[in-house]
Protein backbone atom coordinates (compact mmCIF):
# COMPACT_ATOMS: atom_id res chain seq x y z
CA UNK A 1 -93.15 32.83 -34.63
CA UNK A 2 -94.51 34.19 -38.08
CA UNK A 3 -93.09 36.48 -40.06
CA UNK A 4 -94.60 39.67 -40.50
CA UNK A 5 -96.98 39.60 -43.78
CA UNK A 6 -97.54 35.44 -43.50
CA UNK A 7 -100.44 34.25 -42.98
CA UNK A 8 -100.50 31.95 -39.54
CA UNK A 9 -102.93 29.40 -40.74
CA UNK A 10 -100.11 28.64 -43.89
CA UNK A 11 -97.47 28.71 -41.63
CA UNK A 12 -99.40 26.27 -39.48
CA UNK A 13 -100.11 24.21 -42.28
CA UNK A 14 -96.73 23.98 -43.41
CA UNK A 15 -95.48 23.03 -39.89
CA UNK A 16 -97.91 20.24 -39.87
CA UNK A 17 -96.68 19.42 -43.48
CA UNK A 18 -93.13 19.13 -42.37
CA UNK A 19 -93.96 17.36 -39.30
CA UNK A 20 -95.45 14.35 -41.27
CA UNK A 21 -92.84 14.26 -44.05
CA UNK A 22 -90.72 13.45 -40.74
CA UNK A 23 -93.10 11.08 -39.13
CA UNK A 24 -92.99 9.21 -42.62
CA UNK A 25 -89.48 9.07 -43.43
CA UNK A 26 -89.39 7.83 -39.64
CA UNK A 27 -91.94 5.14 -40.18
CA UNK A 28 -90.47 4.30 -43.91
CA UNK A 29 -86.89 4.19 -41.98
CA UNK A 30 -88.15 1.66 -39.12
CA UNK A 31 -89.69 -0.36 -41.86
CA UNK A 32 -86.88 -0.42 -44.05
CA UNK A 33 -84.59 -1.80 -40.44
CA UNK A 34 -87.12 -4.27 -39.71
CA UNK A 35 -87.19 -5.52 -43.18
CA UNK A 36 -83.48 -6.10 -43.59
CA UNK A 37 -83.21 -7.44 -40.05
CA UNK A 38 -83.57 -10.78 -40.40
């Protein structure tokens, strides 16, 4: 849902934004395990 007065296309944007910062701190934090697993 988008606030009144935001434009959907940024709000998109920024849900795609957040949804990779996730996807990398996932993949950085399954790289990081595998690493120290010996």
């Amino acid at each position: 849902m988008t606030p009144p007065g935001q434009h959907p296309l940024a709000a998109a944007t920024r849900a795609m934004l957040r949804a990779a910062k996730a996807q990398g701190a996932l993949a950085t934090g399954t790289a990081t395990t595998t690493e120290a697993t010996p």
